[in-house]
C-alpha atoms as a PDB file:
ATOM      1  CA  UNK A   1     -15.307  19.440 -49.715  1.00  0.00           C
ATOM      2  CA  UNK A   2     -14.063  16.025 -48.881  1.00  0.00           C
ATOM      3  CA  UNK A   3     -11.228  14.866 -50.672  1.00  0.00           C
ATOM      4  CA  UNK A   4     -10.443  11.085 -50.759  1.00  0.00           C
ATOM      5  CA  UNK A   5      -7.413   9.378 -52.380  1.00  0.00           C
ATOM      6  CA  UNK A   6      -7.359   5.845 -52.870  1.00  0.00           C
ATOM      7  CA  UNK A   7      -3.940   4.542 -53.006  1.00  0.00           C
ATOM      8  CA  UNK A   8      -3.019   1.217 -54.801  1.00  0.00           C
ATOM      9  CA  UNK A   9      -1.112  -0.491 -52.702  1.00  0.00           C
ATOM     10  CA  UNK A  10      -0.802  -3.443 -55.069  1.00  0.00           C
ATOM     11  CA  UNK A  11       0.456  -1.165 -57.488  1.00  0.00           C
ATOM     12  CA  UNK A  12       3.005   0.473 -55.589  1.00  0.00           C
ATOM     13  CA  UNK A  13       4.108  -2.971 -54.586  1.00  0.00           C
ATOM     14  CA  UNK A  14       4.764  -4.200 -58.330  1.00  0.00           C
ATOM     15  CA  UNK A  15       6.858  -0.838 -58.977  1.00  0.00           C
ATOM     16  CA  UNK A  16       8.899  -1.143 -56.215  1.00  0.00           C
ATOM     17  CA  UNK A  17       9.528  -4.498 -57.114  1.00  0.00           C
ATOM     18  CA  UNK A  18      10.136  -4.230 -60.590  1.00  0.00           C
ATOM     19  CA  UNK A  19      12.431  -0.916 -59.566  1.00  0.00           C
ATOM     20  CA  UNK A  20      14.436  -3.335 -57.546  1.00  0.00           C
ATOM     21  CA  UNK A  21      14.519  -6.081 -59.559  1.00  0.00           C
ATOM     22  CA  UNK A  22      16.141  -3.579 -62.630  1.00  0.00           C
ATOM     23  CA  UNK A  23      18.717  -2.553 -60.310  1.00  0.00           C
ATOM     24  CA  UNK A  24      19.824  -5.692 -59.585  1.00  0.00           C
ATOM     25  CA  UNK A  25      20.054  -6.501 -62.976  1.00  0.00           C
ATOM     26  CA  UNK A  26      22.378  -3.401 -63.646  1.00  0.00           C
ATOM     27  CA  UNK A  27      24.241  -3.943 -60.526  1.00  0.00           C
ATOM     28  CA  UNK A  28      25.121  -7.408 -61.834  1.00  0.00           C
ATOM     29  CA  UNK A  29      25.965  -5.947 -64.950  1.00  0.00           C
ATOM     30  CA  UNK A  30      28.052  -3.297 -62.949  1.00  0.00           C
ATOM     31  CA  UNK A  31      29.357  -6.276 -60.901  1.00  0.00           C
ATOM     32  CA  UNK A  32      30.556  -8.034 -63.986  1.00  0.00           C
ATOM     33  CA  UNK A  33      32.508  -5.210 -65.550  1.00  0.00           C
ATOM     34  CA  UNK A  34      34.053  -3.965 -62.683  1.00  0.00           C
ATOM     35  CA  UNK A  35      35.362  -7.323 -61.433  1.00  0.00           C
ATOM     36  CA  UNK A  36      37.238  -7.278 -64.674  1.00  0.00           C
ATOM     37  CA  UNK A  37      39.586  -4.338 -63.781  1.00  0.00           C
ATOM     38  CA  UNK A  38      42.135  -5.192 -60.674  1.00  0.00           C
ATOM     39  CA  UNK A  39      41.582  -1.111 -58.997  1.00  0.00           C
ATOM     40  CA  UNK A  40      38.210  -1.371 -59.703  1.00  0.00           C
ATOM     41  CA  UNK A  41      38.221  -4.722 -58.460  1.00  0.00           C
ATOM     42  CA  UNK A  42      40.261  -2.969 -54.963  1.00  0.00           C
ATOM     43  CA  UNK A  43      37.538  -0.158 -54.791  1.00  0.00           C
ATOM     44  CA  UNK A  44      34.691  -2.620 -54.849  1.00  0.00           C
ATOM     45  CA  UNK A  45      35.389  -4.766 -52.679  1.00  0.00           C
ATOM     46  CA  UNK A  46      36.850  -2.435 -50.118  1.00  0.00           C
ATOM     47  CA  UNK A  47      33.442  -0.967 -50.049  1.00  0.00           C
ATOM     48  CA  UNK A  48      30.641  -3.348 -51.147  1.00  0.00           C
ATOM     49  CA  UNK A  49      27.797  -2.758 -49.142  1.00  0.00           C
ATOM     50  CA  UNK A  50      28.168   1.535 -49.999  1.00  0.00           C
ATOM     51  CA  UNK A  51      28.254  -0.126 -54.171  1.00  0.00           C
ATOM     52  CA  UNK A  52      25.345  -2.473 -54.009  1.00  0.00           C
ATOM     53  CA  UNK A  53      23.170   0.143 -52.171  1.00  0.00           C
ATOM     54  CA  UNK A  54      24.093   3.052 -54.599  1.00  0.00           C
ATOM     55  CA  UNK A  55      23.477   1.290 -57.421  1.00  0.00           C
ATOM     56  CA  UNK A  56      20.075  -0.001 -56.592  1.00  0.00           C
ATOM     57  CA  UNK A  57      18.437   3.064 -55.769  1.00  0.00           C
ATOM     58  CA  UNK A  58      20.075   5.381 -57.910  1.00  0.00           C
ATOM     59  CA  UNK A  59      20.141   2.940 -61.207  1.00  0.00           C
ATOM     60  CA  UNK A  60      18.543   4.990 -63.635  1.00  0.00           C
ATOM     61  CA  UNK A  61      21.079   7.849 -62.839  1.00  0.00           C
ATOM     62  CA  UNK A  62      23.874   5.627 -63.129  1.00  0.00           C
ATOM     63  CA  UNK A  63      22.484   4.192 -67.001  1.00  0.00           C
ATOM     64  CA  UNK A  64      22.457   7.796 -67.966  1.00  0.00           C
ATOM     65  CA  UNK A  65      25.723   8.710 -66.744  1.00  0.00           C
ATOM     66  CA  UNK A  66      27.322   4.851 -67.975  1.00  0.00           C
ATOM     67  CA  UNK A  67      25.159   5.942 -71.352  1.00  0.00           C
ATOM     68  CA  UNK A  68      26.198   9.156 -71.630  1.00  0.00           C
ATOM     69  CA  UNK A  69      30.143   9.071 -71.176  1.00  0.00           C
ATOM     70  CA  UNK A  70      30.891   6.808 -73.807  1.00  0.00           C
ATOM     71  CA  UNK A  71      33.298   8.086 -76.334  1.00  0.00           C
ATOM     72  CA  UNK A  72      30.994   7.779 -79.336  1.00  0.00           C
ATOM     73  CA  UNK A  73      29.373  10.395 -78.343  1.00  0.00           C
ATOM     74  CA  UNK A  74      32.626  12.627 -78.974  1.00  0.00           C
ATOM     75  CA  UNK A  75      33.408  10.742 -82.241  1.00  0.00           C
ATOM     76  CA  UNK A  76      33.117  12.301 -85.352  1.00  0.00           C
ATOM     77  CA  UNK A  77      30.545  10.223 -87.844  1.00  0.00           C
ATOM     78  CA  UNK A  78      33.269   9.448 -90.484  1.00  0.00           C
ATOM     79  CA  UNK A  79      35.397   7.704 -87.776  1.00  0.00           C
ATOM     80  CA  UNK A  80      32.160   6.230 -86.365  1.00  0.00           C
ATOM     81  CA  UNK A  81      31.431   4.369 -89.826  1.00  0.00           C
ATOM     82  CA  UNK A  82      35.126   3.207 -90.469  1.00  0.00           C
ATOM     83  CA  UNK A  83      35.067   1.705 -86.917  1.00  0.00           C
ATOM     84  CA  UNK A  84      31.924  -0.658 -87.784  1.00  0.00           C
ATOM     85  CA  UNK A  85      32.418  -1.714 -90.869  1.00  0.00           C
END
């Protein structure tokens, strides 16, 4: 009983690529907003290399967590209404 897998190494290529490419496009995004706060600004910059590396390879993690801890989520639906109209 022979098994054989045949591994696409094109496709692994265009995943890792497109995996990288979407972290880069949060880190920017990451970047941007964090730049705009002077400790966050301190924090960053201190230790860039540790940022840049943690959010590229742990970027759908971070989404969630960025997603997730907004305050709408708390927000009653009344007070969510008023607030957009």
């Amino acid at each position: 009983m022979n098994i054989i897998y045949e591994i696409d190494i094109d496709l692994i290529k265009h995943v890792a690529i497109y995996y990288l490419l979407a972290g880069l496009v949060f880190l920017f995004a990451v970047l941007h907003l964090g730049f705009k706060d002077p400790n966050e600004k301190a924090d960053i910059a201190s230790s860039l290399g540790v940022v840049v590396m943690t959010i590229i390879a742990f970027w759908p993690y971070n989404l969630i967590c960025l997603v997730f801890s907004w305050p709408v989520w708390t927000m009653r639906v009344g007070d969510l209404f008023k607030r957009h109209k």
